[in-house]
PDB file of N, CA and C in Angstrom:
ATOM      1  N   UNK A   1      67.152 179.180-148.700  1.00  0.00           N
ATOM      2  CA  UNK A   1      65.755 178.840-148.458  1.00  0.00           C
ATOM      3  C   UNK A   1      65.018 180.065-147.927  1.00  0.00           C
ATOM      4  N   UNK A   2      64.117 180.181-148.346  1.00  0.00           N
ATOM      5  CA  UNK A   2      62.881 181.284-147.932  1.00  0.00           C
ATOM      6  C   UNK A   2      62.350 180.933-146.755  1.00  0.00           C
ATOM      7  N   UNK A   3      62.269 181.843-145.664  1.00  0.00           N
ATOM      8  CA  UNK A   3      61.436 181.894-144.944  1.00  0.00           C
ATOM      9  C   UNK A   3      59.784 181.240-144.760  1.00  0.00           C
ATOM     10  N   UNK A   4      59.226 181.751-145.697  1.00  0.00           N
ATOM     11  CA  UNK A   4      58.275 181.279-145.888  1.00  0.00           C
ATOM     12  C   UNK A   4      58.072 179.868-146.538  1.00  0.00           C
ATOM     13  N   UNK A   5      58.803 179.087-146.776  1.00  0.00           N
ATOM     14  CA  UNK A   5      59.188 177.771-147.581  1.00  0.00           C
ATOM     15  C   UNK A   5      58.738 176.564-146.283  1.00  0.00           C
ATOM     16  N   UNK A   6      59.034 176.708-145.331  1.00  0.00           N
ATOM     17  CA  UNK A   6      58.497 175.970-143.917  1.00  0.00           C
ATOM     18  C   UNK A   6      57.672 176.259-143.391  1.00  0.00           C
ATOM     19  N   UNK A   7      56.822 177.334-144.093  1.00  0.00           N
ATOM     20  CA  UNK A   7      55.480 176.837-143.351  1.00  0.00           C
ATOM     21  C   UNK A   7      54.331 176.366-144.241  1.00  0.00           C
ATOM     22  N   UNK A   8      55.022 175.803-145.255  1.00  0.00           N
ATOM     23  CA  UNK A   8      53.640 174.231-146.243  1.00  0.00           C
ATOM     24  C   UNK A   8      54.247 173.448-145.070  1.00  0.00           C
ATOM     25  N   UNK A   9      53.472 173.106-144.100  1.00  0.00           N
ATOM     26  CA  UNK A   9      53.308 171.710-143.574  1.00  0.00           C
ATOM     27  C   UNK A   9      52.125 170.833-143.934  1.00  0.00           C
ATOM     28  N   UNK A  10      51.998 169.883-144.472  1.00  0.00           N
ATOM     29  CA  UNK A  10      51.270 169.172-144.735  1.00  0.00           C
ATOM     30  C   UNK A  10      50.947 167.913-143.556  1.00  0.00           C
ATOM     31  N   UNK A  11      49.779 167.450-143.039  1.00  0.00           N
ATOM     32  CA  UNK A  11      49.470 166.315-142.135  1.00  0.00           C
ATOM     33  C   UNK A  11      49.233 165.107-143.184  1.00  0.00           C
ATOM     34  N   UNK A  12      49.747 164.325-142.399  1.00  0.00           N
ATOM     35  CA  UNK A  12      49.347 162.882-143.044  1.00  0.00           C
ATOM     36  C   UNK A  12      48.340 162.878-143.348  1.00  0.00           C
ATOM     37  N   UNK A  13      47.457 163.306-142.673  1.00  0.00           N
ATOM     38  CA  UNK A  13      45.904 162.782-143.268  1.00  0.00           C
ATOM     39  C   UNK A  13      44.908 163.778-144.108  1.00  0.00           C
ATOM     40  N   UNK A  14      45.680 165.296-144.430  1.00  0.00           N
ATOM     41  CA  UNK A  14      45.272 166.202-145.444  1.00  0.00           C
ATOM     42  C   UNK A  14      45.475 165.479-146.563  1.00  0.00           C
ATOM     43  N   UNK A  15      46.766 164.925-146.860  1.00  0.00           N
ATOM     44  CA  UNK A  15      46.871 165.107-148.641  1.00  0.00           C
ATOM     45  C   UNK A  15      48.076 163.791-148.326  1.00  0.00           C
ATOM     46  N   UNK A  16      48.069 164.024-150.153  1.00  0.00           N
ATOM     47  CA  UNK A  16      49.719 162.770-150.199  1.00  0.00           C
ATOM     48  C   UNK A  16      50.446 163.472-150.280  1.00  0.00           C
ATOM     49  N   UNK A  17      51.582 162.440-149.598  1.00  0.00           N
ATOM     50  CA  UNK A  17      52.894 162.973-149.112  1.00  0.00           C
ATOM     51  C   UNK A  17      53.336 164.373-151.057  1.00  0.00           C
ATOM     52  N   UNK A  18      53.814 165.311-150.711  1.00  0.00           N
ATOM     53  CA  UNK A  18      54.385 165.920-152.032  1.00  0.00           C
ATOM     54  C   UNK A  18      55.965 165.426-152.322  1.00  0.00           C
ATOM     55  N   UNK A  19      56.282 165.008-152.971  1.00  0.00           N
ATOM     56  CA  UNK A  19      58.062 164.784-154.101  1.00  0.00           C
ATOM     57  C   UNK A  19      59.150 165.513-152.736  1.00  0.00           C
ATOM     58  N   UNK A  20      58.957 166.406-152.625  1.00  0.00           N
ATOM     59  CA  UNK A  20      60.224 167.148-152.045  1.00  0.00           C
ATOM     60  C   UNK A  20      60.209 167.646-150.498  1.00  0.00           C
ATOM     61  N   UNK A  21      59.418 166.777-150.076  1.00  0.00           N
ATOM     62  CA  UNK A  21      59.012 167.000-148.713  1.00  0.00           C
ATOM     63  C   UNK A  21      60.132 165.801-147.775  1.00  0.00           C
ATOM     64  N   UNK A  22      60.015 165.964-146.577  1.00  0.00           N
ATOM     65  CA  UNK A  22      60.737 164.575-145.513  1.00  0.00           C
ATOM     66  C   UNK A  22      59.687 164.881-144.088  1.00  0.00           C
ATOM     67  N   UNK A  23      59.147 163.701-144.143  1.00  0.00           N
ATOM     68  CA  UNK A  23      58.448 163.404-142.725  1.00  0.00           C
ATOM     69  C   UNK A  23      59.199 164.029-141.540  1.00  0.00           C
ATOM     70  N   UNK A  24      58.254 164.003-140.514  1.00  0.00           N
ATOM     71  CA  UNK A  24      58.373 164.472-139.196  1.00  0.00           C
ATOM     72  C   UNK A  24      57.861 163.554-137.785  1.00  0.00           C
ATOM     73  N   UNK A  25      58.377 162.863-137.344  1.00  0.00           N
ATOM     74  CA  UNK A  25      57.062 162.385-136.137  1.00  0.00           C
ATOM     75  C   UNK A  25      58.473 162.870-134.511  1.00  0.00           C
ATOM     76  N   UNK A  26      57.508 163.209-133.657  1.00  0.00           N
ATOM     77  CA  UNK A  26      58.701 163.332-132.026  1.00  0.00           C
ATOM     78  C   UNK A  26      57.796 162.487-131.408  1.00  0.00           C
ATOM     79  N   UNK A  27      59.240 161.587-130.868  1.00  0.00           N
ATOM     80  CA  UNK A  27      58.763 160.744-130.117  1.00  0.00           C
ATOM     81  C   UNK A  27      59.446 160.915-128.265  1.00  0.00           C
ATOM     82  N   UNK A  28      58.046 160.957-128.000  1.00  0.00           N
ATOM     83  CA  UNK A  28      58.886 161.896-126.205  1.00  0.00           C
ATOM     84  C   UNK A  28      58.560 160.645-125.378  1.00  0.00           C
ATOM     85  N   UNK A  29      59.524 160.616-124.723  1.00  0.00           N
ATOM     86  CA  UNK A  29      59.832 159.316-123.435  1.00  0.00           C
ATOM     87  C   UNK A  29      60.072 160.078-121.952  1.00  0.00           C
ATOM     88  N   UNK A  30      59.379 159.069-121.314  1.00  0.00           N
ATOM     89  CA  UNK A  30      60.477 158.877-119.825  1.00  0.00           C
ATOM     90  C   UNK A  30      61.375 158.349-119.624  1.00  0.00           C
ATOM     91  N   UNK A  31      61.660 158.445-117.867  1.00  0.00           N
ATOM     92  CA  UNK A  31      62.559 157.237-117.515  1.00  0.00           C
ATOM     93  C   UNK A  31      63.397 156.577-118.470  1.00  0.00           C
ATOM     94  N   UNK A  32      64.450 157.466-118.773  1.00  0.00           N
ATOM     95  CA  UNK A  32      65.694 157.145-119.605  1.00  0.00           C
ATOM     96  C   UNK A  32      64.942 156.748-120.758  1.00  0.00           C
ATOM     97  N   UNK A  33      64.141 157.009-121.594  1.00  0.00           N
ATOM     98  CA  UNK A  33      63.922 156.194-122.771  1.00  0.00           C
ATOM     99  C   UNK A  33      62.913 154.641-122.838  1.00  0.00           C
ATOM    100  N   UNK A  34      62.716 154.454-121.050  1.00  0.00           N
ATOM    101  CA  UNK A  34      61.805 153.437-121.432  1.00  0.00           C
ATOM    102  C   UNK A  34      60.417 153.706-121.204  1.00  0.00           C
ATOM    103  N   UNK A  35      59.980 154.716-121.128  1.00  0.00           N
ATOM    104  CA  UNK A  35      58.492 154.552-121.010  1.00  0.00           C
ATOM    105  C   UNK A  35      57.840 155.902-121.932  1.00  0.00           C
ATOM    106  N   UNK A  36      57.137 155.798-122.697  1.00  0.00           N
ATOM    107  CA  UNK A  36      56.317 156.670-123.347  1.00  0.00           C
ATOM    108  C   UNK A  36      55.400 157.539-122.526  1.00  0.00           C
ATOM    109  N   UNK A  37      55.257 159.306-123.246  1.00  0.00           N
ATOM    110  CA  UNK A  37      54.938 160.054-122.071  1.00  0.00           C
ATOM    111  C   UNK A  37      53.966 160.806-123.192  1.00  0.00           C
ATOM    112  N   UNK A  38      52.585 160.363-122.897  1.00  0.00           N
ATOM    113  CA  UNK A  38      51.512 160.779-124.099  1.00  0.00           C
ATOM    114  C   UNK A  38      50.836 162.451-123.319  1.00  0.00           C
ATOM    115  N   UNK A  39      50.142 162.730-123.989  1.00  0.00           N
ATOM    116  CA  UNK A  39      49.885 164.461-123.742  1.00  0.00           C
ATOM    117  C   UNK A  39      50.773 165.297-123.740  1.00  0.00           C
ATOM    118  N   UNK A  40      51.931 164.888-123.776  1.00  0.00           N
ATOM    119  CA  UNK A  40      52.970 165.961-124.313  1.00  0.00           C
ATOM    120  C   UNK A  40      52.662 167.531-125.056  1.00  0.00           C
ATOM    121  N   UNK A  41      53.096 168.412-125.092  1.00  0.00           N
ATOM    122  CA  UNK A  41      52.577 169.870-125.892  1.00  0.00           C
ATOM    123  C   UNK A  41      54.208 169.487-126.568  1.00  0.00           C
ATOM    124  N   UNK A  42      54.050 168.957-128.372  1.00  0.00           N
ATOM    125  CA  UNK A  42      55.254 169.546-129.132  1.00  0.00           C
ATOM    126  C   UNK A  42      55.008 170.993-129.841  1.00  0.00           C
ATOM    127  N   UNK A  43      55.520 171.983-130.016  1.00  0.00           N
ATOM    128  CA  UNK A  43      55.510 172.969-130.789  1.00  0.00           C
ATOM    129  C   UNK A  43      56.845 173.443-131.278  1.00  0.00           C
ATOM    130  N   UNK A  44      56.447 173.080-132.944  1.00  0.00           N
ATOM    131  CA  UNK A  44      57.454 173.172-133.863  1.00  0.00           C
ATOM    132  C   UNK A  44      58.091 174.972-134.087  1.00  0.00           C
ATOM    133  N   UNK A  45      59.060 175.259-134.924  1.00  0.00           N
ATOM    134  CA  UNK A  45      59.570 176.716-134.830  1.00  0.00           C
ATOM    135  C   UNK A  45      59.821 176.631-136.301  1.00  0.00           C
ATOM    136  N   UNK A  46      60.053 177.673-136.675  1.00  0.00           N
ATOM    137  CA  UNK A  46      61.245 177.905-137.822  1.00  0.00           C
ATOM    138  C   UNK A  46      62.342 178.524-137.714  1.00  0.00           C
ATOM    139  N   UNK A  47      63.336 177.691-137.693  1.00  0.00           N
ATOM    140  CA  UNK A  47      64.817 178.037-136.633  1.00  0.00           C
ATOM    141  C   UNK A  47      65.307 179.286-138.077  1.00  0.00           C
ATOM    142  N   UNK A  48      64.866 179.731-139.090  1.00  0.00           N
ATOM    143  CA  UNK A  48      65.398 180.557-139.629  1.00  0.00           C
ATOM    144  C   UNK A  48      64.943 182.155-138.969  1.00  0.00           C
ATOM    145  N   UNK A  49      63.941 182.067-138.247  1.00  0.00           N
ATOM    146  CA  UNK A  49      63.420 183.212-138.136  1.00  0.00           C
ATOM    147  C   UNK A  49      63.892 183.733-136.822  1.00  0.00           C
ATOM    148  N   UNK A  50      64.142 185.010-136.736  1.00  0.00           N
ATOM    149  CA  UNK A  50      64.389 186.017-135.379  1.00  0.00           C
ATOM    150  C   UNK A  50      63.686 185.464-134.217  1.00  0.00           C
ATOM    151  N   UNK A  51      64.185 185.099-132.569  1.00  0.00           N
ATOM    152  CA  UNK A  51      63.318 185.022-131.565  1.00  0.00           C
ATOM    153  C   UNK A  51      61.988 185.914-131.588  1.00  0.00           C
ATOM    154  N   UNK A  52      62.493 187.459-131.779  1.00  0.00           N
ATOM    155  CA  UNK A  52      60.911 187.972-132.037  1.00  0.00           C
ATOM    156  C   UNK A  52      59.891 187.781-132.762  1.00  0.00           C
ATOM    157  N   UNK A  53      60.506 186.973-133.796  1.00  0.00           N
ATOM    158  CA  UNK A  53      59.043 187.131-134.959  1.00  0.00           C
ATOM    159  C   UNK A  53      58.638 185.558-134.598  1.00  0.00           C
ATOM    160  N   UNK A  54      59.240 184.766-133.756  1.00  0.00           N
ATOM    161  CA  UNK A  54      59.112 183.405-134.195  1.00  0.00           C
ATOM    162  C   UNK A  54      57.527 182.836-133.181  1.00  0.00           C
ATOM    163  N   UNK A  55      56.724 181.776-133.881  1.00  0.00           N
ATOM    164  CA  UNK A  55      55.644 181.748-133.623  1.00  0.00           C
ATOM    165  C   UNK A  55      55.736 179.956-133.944  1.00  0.00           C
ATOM    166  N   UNK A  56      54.962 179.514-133.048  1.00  0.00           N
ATOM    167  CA  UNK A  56      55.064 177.830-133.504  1.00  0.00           C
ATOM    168  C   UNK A  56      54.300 177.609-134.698  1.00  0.00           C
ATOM    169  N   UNK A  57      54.653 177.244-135.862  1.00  0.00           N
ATOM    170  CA  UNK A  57      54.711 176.829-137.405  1.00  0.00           C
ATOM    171  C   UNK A  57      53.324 175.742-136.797  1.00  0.00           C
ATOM    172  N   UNK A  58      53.273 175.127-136.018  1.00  0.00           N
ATOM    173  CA  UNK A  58      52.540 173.519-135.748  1.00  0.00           C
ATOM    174  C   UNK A  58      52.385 173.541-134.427  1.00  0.00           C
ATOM    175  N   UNK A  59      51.449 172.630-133.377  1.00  0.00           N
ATOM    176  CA  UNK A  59      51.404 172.487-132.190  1.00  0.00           C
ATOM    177  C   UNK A  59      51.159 171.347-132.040  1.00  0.00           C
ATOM    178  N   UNK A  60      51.773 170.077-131.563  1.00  0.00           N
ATOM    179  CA  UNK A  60      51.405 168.445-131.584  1.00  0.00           C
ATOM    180  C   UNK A  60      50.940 168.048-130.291  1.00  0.00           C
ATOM    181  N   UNK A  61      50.176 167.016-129.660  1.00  0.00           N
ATOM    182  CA  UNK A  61      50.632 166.442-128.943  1.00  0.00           C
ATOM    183  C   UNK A  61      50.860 164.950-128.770  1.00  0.00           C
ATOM    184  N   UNK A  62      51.524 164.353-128.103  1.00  0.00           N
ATOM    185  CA  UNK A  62      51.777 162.849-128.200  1.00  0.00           C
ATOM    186  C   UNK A  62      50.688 162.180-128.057  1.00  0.00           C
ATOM    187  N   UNK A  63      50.492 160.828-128.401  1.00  0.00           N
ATOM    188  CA  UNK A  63      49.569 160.327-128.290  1.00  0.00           C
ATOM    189  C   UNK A  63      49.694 158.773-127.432  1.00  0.00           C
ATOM    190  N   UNK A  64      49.031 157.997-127.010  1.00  0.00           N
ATOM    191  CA  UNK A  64      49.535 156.935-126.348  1.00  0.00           C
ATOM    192  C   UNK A  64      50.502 155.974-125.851  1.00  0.00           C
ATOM    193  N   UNK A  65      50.948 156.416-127.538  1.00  0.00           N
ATOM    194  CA  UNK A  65      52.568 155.672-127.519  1.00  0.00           C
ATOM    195  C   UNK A  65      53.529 156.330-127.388  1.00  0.00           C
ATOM    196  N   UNK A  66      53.730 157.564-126.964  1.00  0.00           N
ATOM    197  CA  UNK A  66      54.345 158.645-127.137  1.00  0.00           C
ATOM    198  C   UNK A  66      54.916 159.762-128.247  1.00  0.00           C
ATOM    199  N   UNK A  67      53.988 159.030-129.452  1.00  0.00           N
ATOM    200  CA  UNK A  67      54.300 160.270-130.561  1.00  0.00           C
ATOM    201  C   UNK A  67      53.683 160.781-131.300  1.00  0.00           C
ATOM    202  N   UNK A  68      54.178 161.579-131.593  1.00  0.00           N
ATOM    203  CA  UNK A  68      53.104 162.640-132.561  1.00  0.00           C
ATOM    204  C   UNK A  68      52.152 162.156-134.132  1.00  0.00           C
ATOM    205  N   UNK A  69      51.428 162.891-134.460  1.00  0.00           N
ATOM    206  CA  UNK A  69      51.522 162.532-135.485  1.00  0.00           C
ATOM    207  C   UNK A  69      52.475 163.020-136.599  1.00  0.00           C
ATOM    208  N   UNK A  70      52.439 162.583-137.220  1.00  0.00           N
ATOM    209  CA  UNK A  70      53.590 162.656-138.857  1.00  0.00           C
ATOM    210  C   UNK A  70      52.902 163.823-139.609  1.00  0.00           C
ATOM    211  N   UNK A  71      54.073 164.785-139.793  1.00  0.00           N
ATOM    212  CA  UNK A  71      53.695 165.827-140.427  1.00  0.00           C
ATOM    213  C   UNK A  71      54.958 165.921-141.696  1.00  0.00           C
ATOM    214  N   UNK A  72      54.452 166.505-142.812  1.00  0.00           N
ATOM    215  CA  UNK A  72      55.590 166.280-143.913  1.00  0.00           C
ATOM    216  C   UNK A  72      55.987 168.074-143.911  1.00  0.00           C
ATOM    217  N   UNK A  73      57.415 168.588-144.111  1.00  0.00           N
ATOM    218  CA  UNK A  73      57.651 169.936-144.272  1.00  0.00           C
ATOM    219  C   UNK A  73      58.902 169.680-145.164  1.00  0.00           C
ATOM    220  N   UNK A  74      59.107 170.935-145.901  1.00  0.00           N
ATOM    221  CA  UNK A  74      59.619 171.024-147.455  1.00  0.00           C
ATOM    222  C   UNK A  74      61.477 170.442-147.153  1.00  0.00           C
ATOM    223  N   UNK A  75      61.577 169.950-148.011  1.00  0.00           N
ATOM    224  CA  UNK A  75      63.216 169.330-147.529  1.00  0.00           C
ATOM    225  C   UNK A  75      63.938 170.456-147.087  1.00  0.00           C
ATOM    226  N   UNK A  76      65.475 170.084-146.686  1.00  0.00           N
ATOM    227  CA  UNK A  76      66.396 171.078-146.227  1.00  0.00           C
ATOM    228  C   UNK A  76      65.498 172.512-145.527  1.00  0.00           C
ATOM    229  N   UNK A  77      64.497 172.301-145.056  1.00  0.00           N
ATOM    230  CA  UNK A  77      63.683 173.502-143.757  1.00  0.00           C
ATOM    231  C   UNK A  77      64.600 172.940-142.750  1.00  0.00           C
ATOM    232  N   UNK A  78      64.903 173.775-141.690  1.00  0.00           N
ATOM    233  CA  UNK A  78      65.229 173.848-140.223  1.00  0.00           C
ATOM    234  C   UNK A  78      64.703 173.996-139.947  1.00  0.00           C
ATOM    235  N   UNK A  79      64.549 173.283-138.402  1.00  0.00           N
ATOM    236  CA  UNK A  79      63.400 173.455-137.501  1.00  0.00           C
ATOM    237  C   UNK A  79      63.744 173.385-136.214  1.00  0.00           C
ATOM    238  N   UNK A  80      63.292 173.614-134.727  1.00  0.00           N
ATOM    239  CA  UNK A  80      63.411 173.534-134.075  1.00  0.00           C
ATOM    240  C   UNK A  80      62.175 173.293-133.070  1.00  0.00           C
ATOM    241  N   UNK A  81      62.050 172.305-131.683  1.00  0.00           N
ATOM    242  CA  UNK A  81      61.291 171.910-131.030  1.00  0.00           C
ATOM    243  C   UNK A  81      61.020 172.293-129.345  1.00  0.00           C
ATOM    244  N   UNK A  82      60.183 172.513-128.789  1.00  0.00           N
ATOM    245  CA  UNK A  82      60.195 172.287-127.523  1.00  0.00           C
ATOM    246  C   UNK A  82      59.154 171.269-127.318  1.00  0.00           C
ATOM    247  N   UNK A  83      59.071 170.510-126.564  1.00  0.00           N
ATOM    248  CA  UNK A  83      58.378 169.550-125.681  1.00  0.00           C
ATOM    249  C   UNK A  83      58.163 169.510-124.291  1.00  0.00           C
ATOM    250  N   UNK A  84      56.570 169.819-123.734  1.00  0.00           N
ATOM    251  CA  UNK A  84      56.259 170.435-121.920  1.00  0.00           C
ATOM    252  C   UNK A  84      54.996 169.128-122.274  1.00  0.00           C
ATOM    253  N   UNK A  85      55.822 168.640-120.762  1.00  0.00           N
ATOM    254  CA  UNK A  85      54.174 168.408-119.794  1.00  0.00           C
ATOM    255  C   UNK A  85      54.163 168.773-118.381  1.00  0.00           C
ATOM    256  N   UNK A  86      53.331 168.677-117.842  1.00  0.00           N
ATOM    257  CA  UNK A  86      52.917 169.482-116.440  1.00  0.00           C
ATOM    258  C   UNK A  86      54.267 168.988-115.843  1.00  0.00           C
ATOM    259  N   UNK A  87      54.508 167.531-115.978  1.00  0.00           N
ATOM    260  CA  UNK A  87      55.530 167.106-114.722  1.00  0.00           C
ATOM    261  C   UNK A  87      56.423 166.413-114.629  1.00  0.00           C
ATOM    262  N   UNK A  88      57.292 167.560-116.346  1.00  0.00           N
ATOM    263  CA  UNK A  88      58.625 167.105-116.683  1.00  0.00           C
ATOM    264  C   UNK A  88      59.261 169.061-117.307  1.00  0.00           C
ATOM    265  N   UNK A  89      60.326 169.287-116.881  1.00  0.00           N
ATOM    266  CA  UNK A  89      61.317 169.691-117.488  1.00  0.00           C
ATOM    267  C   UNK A  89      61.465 170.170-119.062  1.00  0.00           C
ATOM    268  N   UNK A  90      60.914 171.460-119.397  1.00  0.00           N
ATOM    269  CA  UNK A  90      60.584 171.770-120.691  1.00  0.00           C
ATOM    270  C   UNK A  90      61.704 171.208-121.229  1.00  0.00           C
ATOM    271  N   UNK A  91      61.591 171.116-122.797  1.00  0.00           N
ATOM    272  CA  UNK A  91      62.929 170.343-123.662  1.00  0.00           C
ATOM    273  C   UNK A  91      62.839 171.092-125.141  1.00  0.00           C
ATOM    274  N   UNK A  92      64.386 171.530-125.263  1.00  0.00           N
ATOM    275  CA  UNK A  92      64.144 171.996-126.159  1.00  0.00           C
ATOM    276  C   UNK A  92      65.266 171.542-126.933  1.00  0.00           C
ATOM    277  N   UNK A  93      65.044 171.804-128.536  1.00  0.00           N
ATOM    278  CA  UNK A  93      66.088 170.952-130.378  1.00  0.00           C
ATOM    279  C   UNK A  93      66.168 171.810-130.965  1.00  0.00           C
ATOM    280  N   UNK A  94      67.611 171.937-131.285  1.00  0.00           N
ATOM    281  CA  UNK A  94      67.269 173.331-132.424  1.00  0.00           C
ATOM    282  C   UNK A  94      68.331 172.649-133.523  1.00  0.00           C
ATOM    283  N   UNK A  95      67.743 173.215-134.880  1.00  0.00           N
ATOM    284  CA  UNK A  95      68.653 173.001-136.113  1.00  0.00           C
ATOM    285  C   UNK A  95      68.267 171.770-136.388  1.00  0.00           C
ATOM    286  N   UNK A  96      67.190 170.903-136.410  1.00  0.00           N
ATOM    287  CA  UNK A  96      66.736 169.722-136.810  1.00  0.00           C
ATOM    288  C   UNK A  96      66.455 169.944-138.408  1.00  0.00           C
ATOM    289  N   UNK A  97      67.078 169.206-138.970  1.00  0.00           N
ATOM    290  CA  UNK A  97      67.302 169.504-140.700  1.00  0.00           C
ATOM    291  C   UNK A  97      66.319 168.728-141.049  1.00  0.00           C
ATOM    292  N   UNK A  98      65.582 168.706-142.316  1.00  0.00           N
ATOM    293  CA  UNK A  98      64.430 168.038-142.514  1.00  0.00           C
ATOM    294  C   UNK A  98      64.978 167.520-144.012  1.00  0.00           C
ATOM    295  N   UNK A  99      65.175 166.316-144.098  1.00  0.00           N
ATOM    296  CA  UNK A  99      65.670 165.771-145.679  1.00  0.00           C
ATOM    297  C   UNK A  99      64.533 164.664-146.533  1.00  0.00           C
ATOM    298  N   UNK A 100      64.467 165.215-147.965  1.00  0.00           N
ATOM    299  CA  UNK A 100      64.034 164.604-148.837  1.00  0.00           C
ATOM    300  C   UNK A 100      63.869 163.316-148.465  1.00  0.00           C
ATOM    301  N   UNK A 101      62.396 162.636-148.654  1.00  0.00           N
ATOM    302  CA  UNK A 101      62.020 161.212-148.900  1.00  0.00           C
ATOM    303  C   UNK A 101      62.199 160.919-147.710  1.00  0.00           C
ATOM    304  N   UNK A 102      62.462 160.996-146.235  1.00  0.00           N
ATOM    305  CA  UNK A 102      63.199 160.687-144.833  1.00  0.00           C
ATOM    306  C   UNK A 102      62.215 161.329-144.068  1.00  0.00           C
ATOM    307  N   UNK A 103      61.962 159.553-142.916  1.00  0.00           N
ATOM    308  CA  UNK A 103      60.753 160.162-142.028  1.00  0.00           C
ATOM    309  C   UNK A 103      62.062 160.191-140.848  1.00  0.00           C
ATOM    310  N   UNK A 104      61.796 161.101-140.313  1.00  0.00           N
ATOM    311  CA  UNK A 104      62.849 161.932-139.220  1.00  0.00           C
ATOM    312  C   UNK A 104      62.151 161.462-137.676  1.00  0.00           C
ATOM    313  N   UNK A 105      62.484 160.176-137.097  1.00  0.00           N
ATOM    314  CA  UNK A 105      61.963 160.063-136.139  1.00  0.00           C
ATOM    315  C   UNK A 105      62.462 160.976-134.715  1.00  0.00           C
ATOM    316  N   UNK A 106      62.256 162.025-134.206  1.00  0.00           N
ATOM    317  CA  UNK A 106      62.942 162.722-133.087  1.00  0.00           C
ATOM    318  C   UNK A 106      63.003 162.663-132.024  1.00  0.00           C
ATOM    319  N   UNK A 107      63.807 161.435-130.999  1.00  0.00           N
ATOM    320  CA  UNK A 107      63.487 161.131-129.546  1.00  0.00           C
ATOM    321  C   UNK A 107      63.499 162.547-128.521  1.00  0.00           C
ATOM    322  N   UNK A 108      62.369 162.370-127.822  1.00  0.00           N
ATOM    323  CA  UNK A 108      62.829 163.666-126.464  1.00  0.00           C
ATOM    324  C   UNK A 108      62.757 162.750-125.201  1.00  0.00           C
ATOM    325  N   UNK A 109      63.288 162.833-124.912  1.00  0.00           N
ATOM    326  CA  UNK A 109      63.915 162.488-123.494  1.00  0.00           C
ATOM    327  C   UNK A 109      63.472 163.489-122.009  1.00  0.00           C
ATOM    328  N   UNK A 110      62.411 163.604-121.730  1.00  0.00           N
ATOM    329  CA  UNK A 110      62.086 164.460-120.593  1.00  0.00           C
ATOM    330  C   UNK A 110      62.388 164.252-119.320  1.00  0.00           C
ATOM    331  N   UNK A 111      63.096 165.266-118.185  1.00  0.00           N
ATOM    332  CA  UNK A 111      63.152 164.748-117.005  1.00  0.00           C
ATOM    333  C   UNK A 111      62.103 165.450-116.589  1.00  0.00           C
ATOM    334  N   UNK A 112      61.885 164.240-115.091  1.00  0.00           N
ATOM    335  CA  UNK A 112      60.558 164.590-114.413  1.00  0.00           C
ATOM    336  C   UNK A 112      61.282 165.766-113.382  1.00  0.00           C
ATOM    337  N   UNK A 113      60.404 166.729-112.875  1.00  0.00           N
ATOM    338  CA  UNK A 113      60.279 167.376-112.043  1.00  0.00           C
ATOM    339  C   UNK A 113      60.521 166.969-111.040  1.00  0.00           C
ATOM    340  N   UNK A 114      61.388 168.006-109.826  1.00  0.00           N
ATOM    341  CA  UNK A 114      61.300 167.188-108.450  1.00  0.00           C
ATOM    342  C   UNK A 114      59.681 167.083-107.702  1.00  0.00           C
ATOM    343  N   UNK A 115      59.473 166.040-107.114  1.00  0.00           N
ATOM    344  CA  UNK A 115      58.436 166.037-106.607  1.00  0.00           C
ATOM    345  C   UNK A 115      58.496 166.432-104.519  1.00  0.00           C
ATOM    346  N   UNK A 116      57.756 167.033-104.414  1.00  0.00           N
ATOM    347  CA  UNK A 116      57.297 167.289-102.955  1.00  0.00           C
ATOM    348  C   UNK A 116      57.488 165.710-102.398  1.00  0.00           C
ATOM    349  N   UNK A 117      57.663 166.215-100.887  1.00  0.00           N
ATOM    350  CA  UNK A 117      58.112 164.735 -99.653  1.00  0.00           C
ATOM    351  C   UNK A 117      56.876 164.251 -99.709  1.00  0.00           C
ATOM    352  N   UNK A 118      56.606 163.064 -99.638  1.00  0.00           N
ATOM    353  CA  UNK A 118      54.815 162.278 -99.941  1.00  0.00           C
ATOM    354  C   UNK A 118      54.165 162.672-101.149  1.00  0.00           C
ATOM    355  N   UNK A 119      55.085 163.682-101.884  1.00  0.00           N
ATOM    356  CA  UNK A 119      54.043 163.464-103.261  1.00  0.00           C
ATOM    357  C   UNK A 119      53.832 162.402-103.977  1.00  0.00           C
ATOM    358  N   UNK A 120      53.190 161.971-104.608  1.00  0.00           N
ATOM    359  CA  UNK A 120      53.533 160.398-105.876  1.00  0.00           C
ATOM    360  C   UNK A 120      52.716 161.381-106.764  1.00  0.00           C
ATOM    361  N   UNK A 121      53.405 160.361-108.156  1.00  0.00           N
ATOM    362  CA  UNK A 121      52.757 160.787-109.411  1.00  0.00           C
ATOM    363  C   UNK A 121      51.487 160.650-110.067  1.00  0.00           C
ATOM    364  N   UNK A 122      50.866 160.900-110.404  1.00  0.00           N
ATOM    365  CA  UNK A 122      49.691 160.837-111.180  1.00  0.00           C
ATOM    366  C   UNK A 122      49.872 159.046-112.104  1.00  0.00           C
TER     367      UNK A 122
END
C-alpha cells in the first residue's frame, strides 16, 4: 500500500460511501465503559509513515454520545489514534486495520486524571 492511499478520507456527509473503502467511527467512554465522554480531541495518523513526517490525516471530536463521526478510508490502510480531553489520560491505538465494506467501531476507554483534595469534576 502507498503511502499516500490513506489519505482519501471521505466523511459521511461529503459523498457516498466508495466500493473499497471500510468505515471508521471511535467511540470514547468513561468510568470503565459506562459513561460517554463527548468533546473528546480524536486525531487519526497514518501508522505507515515515520514519527517525523507523521501529521494527523483527520481531527474528530466526540459528540454527545461519545462518538465521532463516521469517516470512510481506503481498505487494508493502517491507522493509528490518540484520544485527549482536559481531564483524562491521553490514549493512544496503533495498527488499527481498516477492512472492506466494515464499519470499525473503536472503543477508547479513558482514565480520569488524579484530581486535587476538594477538587470535584466539572
Amino acid at each position: 500500500m502507498e503511502n499516500s492511499q490513506i489519505l482519501k478520507i471521505f466523511k459521511n456527509s461529503e459523498i457516498a460511501k466508495p466500493e473499497n473503502t471500510g468505515a471508521f467511527v471511535v467511540f470514547v467512554l468513561g468510568a470503565g465503559g459506562a459513561v460517554p465522554i463527548s468533546g473528546a480531541t480524536v486525531k487519526v495518523y497514518d501508522s505507515d509513515k515515520n514519527l517525523s513526517e507523521r501529521e494527523p490525516i483527520i481531527i474528530l471530536k466526540s459528540g454527545e454520545d461519545g462518538k465521532t463521526e463516521k469517516i470512510y478510508l481506503l481498505e487494508n490502510s493502517k491507522i493509528e489514534i490518540e484520544a485527549e480531553h482536559e481531564n483524562y489520560y491521553l490514549f493512544k491505538n496503533k495498527n488499527i486495520l481498516i477492512y472492506k465494506n466494515i464499519t470499525c467501531i473503536q472503543p477508547v476507554y479513558l482514565l480520569p486524571l488524579p484530581m486535587e483534595c476538594g477538587e470535584a469534576l466539572d
